[in-house]
C-alpha atoms as a PDB file:
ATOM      1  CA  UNK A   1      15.175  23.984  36.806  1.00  0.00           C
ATOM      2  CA  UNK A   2      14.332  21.663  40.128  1.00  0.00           C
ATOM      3  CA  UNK A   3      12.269  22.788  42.807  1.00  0.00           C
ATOM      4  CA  UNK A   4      11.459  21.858  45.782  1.00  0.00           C
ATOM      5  CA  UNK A   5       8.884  22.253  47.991  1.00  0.00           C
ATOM      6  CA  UNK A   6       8.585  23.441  51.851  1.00  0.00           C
ATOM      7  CA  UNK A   7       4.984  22.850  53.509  1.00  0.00           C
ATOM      8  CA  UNK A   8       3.558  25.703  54.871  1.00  0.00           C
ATOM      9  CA  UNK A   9       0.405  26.437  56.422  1.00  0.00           C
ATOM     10  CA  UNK A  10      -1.507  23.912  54.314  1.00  0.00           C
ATOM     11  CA  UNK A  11       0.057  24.634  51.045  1.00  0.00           C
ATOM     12  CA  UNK A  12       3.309  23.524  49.115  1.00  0.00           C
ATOM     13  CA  UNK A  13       5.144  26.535  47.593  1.00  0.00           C
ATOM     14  CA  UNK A  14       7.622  25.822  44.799  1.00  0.00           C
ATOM     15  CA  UNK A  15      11.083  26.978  45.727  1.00  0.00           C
ATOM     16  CA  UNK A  16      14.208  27.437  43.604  1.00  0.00           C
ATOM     17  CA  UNK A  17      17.478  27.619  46.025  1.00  0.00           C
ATOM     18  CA  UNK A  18      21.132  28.272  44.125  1.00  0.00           C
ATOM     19  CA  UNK A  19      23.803  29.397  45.692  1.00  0.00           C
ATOM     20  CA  UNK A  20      25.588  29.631  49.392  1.00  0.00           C
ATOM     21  CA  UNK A  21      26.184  32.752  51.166  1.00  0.00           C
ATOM     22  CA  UNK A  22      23.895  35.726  52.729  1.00  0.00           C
ATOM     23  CA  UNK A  23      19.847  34.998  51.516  1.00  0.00           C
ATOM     24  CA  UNK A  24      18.683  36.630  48.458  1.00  0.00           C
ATOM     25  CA  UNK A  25      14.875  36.129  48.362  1.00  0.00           C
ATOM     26  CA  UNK A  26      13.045  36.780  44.848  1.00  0.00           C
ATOM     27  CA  UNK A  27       9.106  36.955  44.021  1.00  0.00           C
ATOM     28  CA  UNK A  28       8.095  37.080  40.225  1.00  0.00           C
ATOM     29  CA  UNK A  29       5.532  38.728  38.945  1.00  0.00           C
ATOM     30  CA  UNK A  30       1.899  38.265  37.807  1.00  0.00           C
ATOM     31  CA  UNK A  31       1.956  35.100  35.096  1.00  0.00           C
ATOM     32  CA  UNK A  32       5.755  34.411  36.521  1.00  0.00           C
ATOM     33  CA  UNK A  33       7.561  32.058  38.613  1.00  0.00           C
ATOM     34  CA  UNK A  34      10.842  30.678  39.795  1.00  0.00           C
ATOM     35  CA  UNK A  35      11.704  29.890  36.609  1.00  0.00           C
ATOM     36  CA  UNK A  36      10.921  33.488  35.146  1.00  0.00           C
ATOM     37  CA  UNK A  37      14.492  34.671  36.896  1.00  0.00           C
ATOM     38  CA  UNK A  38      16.214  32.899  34.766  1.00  0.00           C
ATOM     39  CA  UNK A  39      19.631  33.399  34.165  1.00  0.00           C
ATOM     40  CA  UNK A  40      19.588  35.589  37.094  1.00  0.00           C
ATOM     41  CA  UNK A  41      19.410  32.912  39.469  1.00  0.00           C
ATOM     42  CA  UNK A  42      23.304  31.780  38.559  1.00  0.00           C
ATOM     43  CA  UNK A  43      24.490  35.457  37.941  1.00  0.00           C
ATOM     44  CA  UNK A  44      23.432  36.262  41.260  1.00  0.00           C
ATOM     45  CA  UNK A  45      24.445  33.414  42.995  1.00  0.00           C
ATOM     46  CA  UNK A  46      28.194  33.230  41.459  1.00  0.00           C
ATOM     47  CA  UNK A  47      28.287  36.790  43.369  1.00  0.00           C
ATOM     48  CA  UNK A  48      28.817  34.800  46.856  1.00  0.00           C
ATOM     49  CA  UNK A  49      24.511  34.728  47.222  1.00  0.00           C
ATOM     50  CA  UNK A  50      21.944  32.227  48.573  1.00  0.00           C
ATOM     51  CA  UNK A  51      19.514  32.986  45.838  1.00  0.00           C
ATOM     52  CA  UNK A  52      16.080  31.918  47.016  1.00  0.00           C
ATOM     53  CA  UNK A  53      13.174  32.466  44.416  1.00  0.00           C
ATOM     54  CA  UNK A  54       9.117  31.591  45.277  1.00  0.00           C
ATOM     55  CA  UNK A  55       6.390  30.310  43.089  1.00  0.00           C
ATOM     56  CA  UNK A  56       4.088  32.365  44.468  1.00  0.00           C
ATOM     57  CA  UNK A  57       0.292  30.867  45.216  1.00  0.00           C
ATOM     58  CA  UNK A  58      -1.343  29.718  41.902  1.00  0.00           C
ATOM     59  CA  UNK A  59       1.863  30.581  40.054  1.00  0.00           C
ATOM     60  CA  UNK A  60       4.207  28.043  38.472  1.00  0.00           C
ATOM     61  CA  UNK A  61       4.709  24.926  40.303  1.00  0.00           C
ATOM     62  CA  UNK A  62       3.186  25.769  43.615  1.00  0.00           C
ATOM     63  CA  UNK A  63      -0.394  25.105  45.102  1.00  0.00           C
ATOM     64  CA  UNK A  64      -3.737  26.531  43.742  1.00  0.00           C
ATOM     65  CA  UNK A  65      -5.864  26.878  46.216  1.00  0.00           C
ATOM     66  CA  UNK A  66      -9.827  27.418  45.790  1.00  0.00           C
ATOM     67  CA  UNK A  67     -10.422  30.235  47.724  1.00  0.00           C
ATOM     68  CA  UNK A  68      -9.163  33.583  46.734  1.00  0.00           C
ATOM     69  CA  UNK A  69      -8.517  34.810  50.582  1.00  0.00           C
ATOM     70  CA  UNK A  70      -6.074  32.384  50.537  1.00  0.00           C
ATOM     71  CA  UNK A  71      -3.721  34.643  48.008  1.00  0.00           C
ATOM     72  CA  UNK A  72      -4.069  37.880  50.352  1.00  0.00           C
ATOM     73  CA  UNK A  73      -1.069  39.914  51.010  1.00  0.00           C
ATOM     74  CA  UNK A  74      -1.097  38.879  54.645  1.00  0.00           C
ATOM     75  CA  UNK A  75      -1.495  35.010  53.468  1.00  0.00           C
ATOM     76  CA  UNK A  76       1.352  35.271  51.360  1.00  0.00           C
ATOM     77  CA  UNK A  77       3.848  37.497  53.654  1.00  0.00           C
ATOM     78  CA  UNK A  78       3.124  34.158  55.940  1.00  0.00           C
ATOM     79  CA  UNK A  79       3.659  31.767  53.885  1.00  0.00           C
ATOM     80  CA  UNK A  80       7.161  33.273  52.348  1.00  0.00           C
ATOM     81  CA  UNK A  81       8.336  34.013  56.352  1.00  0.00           C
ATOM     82  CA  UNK A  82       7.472  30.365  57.236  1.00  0.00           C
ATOM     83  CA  UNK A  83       8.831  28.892  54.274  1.00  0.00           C
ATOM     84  CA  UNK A  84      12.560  30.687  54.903  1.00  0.00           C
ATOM     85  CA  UNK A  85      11.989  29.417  58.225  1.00  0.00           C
ATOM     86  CA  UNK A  86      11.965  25.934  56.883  1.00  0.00           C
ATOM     87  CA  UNK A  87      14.691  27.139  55.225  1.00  0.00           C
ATOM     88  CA  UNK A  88      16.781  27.835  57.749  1.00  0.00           C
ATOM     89  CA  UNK A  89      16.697  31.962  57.107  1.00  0.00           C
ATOM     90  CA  UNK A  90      16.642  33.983  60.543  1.00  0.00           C
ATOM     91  CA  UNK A  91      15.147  37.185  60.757  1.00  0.00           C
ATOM     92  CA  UNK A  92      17.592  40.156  59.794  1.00  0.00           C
ATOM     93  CA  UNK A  93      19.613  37.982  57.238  1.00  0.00           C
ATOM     94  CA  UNK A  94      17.844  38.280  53.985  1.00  0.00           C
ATOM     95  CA  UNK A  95      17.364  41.135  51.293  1.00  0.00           C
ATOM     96  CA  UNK A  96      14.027  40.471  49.768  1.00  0.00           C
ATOM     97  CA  UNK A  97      13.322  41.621  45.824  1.00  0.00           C
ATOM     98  CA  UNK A  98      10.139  41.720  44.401  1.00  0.00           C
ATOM     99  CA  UNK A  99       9.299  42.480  40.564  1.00  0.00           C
ATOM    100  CA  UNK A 100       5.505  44.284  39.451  1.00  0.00           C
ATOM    101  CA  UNK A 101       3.076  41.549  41.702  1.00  0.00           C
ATOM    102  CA  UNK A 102       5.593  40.160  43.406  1.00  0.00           C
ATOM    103  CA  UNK A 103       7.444  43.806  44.644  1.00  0.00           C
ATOM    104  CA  UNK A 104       3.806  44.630  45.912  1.00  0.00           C
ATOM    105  CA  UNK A 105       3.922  41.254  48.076  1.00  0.00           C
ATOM    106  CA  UNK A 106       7.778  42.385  48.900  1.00  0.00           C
ATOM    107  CA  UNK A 107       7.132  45.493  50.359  1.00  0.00           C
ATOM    108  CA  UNK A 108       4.357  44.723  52.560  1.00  0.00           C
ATOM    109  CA  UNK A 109       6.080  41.492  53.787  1.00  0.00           C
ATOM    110  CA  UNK A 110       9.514  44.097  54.401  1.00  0.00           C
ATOM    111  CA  UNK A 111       7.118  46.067  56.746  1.00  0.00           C
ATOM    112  CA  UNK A 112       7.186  42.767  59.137  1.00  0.00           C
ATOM    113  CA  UNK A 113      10.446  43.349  60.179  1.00  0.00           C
ATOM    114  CA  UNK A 114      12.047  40.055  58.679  1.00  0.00           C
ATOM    115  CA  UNK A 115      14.220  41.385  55.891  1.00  0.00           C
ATOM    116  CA  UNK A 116      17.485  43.633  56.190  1.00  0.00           C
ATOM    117  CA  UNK A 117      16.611  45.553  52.964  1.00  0.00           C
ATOM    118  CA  UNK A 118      14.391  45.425  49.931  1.00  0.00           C
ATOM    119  CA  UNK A 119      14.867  45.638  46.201  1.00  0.00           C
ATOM    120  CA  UNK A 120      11.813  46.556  44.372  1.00  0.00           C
ATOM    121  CA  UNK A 121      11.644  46.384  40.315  1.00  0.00           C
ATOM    122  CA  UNK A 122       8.620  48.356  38.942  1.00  0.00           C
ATOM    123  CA  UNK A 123       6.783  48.122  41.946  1.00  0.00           C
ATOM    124  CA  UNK A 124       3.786  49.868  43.597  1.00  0.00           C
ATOM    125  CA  UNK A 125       2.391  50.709  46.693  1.00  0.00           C
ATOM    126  CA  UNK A 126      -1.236  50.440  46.431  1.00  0.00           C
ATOM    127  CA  UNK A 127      -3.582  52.477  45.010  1.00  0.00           C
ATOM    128  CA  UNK A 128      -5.058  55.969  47.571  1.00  0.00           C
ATOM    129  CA  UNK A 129      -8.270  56.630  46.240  1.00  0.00           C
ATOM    130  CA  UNK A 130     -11.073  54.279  47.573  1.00  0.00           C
ATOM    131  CA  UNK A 131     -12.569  54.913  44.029  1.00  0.00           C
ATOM    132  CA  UNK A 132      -9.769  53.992  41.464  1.00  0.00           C
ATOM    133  CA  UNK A 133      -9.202  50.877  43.802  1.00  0.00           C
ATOM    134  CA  UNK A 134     -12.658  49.814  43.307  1.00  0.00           C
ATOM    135  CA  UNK A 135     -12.293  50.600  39.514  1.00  0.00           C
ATOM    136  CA  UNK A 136      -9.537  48.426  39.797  1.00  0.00           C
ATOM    137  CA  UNK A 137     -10.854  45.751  41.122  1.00  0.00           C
ATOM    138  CA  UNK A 138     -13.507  45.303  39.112  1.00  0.00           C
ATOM    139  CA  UNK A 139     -11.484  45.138  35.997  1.00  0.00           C
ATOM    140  CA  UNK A 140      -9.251  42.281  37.608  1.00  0.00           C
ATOM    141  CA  UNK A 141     -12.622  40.401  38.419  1.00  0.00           C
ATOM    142  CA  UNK A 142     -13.469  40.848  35.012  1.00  0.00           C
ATOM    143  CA  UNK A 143      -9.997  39.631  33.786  1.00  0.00           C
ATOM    144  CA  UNK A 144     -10.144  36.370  35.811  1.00  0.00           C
ATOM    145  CA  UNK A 145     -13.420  35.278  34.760  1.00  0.00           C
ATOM    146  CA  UNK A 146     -12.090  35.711  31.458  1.00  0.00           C
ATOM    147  CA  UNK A 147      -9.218  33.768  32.278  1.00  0.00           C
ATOM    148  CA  UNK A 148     -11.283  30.913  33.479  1.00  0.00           C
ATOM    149  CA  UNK A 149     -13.676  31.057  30.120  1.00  0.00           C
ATOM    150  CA  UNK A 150     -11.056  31.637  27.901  1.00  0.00           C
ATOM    151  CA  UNK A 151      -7.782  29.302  29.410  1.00  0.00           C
ATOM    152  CA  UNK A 152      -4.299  30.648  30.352  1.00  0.00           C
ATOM    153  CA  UNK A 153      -3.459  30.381  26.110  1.00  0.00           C
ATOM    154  CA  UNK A 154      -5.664  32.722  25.124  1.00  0.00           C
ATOM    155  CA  UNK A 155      -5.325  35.053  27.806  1.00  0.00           C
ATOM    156  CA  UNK A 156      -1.584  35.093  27.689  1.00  0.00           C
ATOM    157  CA  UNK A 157      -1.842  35.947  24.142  1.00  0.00           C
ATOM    158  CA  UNK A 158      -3.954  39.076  25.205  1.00  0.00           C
ATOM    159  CA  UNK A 159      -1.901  39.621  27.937  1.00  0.00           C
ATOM    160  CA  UNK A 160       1.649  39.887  26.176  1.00  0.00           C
ATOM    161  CA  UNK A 161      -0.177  42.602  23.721  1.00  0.00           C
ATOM    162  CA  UNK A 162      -0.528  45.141  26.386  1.00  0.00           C
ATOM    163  CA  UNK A 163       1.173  48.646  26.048  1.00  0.00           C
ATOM    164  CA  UNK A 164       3.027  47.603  29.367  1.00  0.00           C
ATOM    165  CA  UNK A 165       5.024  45.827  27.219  1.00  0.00           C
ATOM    166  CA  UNK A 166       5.424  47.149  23.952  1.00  0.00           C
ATOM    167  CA  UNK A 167       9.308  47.410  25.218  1.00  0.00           C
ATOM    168  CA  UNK A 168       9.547  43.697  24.806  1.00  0.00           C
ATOM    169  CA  UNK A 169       8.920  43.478  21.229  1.00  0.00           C
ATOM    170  CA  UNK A 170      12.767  44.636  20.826  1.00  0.00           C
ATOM    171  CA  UNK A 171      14.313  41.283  22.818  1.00  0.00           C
ATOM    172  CA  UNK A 172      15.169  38.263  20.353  1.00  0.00           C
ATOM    173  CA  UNK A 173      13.272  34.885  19.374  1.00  0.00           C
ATOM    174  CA  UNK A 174      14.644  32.852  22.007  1.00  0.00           C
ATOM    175  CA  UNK A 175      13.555  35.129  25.216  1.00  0.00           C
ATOM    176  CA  UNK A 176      10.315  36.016  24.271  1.00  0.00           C
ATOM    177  CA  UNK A 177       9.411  32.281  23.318  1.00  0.00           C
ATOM    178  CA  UNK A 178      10.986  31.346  26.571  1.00  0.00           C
ATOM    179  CA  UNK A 179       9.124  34.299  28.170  1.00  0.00           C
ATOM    180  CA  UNK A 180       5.814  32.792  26.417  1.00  0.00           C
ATOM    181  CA  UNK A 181       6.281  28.994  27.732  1.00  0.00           C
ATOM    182  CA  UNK A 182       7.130  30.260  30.860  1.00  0.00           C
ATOM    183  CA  UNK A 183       3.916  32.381  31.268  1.00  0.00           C
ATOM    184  CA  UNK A 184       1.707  29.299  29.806  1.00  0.00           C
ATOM    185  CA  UNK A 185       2.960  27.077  31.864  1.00  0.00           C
ATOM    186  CA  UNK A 186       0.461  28.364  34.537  1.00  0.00           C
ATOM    187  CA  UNK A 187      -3.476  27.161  35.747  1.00  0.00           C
ATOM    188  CA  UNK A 188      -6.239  29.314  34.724  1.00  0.00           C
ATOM    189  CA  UNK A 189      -7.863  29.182  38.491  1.00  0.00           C
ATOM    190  CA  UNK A 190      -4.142  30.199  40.341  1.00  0.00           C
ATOM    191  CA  UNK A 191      -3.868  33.553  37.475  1.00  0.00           C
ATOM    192  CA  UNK A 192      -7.666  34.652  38.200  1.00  0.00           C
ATOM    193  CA  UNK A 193      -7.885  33.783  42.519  1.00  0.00           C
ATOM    194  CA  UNK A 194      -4.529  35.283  42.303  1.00  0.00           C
ATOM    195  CA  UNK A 195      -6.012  38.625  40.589  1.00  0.00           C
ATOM    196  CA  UNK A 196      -8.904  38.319  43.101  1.00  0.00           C
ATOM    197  CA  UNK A 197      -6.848  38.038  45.919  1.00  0.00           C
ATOM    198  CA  UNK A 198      -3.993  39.696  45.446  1.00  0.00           C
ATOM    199  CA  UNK A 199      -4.567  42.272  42.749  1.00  0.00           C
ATOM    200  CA  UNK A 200      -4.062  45.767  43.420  1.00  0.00           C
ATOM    201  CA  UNK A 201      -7.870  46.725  43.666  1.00  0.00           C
ATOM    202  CA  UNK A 202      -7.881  44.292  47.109  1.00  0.00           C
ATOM    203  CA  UNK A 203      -4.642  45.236  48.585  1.00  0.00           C
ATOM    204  CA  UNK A 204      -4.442  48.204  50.635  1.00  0.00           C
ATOM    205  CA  UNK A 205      -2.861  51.135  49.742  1.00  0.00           C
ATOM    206  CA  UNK A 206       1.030  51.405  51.522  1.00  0.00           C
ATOM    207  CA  UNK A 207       2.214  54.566  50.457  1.00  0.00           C
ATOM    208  CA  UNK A 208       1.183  56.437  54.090  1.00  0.00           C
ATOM    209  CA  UNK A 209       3.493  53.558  55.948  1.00  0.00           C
ATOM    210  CA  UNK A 210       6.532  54.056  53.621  1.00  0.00           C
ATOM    211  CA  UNK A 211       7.993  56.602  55.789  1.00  0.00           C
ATOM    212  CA  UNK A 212       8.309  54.083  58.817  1.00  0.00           C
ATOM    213  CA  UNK A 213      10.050  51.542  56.501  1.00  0.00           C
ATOM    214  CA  UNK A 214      13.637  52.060  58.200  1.00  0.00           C
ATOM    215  CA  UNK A 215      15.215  49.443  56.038  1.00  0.00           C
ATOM    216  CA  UNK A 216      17.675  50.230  52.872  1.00  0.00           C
ATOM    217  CA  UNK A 217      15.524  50.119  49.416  1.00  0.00           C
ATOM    218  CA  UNK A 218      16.813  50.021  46.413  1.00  0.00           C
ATOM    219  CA  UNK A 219      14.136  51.281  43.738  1.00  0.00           C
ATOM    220  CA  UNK A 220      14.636  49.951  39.876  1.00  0.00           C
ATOM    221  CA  UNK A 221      12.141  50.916  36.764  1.00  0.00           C
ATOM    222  CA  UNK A 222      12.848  51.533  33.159  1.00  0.00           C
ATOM    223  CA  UNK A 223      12.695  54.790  31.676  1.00  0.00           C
ATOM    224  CA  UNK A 224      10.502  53.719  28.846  1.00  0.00           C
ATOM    225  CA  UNK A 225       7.819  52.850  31.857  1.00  0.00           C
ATOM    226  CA  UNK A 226       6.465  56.132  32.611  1.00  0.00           C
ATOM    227  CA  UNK A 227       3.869  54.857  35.278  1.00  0.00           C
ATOM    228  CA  UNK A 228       5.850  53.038  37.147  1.00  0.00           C
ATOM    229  CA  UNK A 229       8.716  55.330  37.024  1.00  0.00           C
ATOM    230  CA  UNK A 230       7.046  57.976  38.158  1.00  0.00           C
ATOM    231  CA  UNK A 231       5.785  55.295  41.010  1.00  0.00           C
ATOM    232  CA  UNK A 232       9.062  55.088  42.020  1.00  0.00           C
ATOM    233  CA  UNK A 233       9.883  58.454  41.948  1.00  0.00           C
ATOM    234  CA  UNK A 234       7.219  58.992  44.548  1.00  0.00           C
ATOM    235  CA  UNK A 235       8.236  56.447  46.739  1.00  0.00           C
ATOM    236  CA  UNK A 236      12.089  57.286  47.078  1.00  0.00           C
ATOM    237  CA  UNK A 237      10.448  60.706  47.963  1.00  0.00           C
ATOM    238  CA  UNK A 238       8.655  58.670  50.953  1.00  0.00           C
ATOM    239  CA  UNK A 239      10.970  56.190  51.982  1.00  0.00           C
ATOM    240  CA  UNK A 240      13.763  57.368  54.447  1.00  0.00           C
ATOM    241  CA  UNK A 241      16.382  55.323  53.030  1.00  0.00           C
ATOM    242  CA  UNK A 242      15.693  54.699  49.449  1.00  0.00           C
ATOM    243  CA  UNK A 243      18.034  54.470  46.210  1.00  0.00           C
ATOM    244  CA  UNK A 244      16.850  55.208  43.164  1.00  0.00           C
ATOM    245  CA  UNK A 245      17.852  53.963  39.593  1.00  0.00           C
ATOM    246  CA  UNK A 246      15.978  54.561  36.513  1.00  0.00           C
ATOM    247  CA  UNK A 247      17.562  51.882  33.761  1.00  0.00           C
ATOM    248  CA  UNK A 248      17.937  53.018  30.051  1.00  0.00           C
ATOM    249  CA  UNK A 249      16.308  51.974  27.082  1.00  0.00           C
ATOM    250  CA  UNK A 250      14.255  49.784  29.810  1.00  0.00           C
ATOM    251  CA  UNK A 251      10.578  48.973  30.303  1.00  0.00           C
ATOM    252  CA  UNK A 252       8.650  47.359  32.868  1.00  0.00           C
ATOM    253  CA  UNK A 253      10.866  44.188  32.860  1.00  0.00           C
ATOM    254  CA  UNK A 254      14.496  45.685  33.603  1.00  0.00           C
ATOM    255  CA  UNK A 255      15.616  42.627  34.485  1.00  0.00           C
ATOM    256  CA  UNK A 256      14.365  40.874  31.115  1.00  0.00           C
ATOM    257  CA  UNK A 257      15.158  43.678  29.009  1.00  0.00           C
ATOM    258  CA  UNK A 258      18.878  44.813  30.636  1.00  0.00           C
ATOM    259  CA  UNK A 259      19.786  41.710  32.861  1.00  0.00           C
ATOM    260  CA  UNK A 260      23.502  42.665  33.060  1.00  0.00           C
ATOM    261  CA  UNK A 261      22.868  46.088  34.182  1.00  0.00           C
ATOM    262  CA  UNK A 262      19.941  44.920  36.726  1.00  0.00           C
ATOM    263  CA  UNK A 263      22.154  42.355  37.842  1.00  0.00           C
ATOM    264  CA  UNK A 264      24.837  45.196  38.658  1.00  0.00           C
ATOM    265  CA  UNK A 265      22.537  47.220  40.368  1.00  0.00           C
ATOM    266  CA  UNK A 266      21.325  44.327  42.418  1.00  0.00           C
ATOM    267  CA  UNK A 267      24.880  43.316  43.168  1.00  0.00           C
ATOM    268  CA  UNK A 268      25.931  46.340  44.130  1.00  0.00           C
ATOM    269  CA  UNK A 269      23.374  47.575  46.303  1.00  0.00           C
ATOM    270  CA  UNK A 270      23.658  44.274  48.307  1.00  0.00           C
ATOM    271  CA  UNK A 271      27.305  44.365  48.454  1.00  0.00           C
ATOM    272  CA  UNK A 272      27.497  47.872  50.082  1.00  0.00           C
ATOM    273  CA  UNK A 273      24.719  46.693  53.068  1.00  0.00           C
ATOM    274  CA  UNK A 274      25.829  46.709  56.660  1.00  0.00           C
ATOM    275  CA  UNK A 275      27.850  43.744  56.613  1.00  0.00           C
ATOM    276  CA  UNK A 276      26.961  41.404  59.169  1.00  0.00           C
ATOM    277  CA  UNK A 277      30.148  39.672  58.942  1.00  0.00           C
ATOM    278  CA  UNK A 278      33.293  41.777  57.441  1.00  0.00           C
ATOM    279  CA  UNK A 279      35.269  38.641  55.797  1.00  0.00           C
ATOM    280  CA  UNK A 280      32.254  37.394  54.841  1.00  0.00           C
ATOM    281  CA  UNK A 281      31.482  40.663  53.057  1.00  0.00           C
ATOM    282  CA  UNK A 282      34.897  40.852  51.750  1.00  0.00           C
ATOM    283  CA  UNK A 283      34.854  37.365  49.857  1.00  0.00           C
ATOM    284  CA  UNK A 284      30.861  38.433  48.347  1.00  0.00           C
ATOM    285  CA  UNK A 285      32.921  41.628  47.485  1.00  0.00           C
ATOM    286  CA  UNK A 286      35.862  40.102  45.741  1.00  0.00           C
ATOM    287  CA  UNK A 287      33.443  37.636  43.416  1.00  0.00           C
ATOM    288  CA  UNK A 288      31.289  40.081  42.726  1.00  0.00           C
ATOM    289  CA  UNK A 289      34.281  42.347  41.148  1.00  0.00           C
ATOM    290  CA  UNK A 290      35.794  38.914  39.739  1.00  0.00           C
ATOM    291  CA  UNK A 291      32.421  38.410  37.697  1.00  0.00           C
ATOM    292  CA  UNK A 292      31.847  41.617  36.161  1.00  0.00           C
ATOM    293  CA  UNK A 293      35.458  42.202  35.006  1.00  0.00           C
ATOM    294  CA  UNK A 294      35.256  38.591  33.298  1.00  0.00           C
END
C-alpha cells in the first residue's frame, strides 16, 4: 500500500488516496493506520468514491513529533483540513468517518463546518465528569510510559488481550496476523504522545455540542460492544440528524469483524446524501448496486 505525503504545518502525514469521485475521508484508530482499512479502501472506492485515509500523528507512516500538544484534537482537525486542502477537497464535499480514536478526532473536526456528513464507528464523545476524565487520564499516562519502557511488541501483545476485543478471537489466521503486523508496525513515542495528547482523559467532553451538529451522522457499533453501543445510543438521542445501526454478531471493530455489511452501511448512507450533482449521484448509485449484486 503507497502513501504519500502532503506537508502540513510542520509535519508530513501519511496519506492513502484510491479512487475518483465525491471525497471519502477515513481516520483509524488507536495502534491503526492507512493501512488498517484494508480491503475497504477498494470496496469503497469501486462504489464511484475518492477514498482518502490519514496516518494520523505518531501512527503508521506519518510524523512523530516530540511534544504531546502537538497530537491535540485541535492540532489534528488542522492538520487533516489543510492536508485535503493540498488535496484539492473544498469545504462541503467530503463525508468524514472516523473509527474508536480516530471517530473522536472525526467528530470534533465535523463541528468545523468542513464536512457534509460524518460516519462514526464505535465512537465517543468525551467523557462529562471532570473526575472520570482525570481517572482517565492518568491511566493513559501510565499506559504510555509503559509503552516507552516496554516497546510497541510488548505492549501490543497486552493490548490485543483486552476484553474490548475478546470479539476478535472469532476472525481467522490471516486477519488477525495481518491485524498484529499492522499494529507493530508503529513507534513507541507516536502510541504514548498520542495517548497523552489525544486520549480521552485530555480531550474535552462533546456531548453538550452534539445538538448543534446540523450535519447527517450515521452511527455504527456492534452489538457485542455494550459500552460503546450504548455510546451511540446516547448520541443519536443528541444529534438532530443521526442514523443509527447496531451490527450483529459485531464488536468494537465492525468493520474488521463484518466488512461486507459495514461496507453496505457506509455505502448506503453516502449514496442517499443530498446529491450535489444528480448524474453524478446517479453513476455512484448504479456501481454501488452493480457491486453488491456481484
Amino acid at each position: 500500500m503507497e502513501r504519500e505525503f502532503v506537508q502540513v504545518n510542520g509535519i508530513r502525514p501519511g496519506v492513502v488516496c484510491e479512487g475518483d469521485g465525491p471525497a471519502l475521508v477515513m481516520l483509524h484508530g488507536f495502534t491503526g493506520s492507512a493501512a488498517a482499512w484494508g480491503r475497504h479502501l477498494d470496496a469503497l472506492a469501486a462504489c464511484g468514491l475518492r477514498v482518502i485515509a490519514f496516518d494520523l500523528p505518531g501512527h503508521g507512516q506519518s510524523d512523530a513529533p516530540t511534544d504531546a500538544r502537538r497530537y491535540a484534537m485541535e492540532r489534528c482537525q488542522q492538520d487533516i483540513l489543510d492536508a485535503l486542502r493540498e488535496l484539492g477537497v473544498s469545504e462541503g464535499q467530503a463525508v468524514l468517518l472516523g473509527y474508536s480514536m480516530g471517530g473522536r478526532i472525526a467528530l470534533y473536526s465535523a463541528f468545523s463546518g468542513f464536512f457534509r456528513a460524518l460516519v462514526l464507528e464505535s465512537a465517543s464523545p468525551g467523557l462529562d465528569d471532570p473526575i472520570e476524565r482525570e481517572k482517565r487520564r492518568n491511566d493513559d499516562e501510565e499506559l504510555a510510559a509503559s509503552i516507552e519502557r516496554d516497546g510497541v511488541e510488548a505492549f501490543v501483545a497486552r493490548w490485543e488481550k483486552l476484553p474490548l476485543f475478546d470479539s476478535q478471537h472469532a476472525l481467522s489466521p490471516e486477519v488477525r496476523e495481518a491485524l498484529r503486523i499492522q499494529r507493530l508496525d508503529n513507534r513507541a513515542r507516536g502510541l504514548a504522545q498520542s495517548l497523552r495528547g489525544a486520549g480521552t482523559g485530555v480531550q474535552p467532553s462533546l456531548f453538550p455540542r452534539l445538538p448543534q451538529l446540523r450535519i447527517p451522522v450515521l452511527l455504527i457499533a456492534g452489538e457485542l460492544d455494550t459500552k460503546f453501543t450504548a455510546i451511540a445510543r446516547s448520541m443519536a438521542l443528541a444529534l438532530p440528524q443521526a442514523r443509527l445501526r447496531i451490527v450483529h454478531g459485531a464488536g468494537h471493530a465492525v468493520h474488521l469483524e463484518r466488512p461486507q455489511e459495514f461496507d453496505t452501511l457506509v455505502g448506503d448512507f453516502i449514496i442517499h446524501l443530498t446529491p450535489a450533482s444528480s448524474a453524478r449521484h446517479s453513476s455512484i448509485t448504479n456501481e454501488y448496486e452493480n457491486r453488491r449484486n456481484t
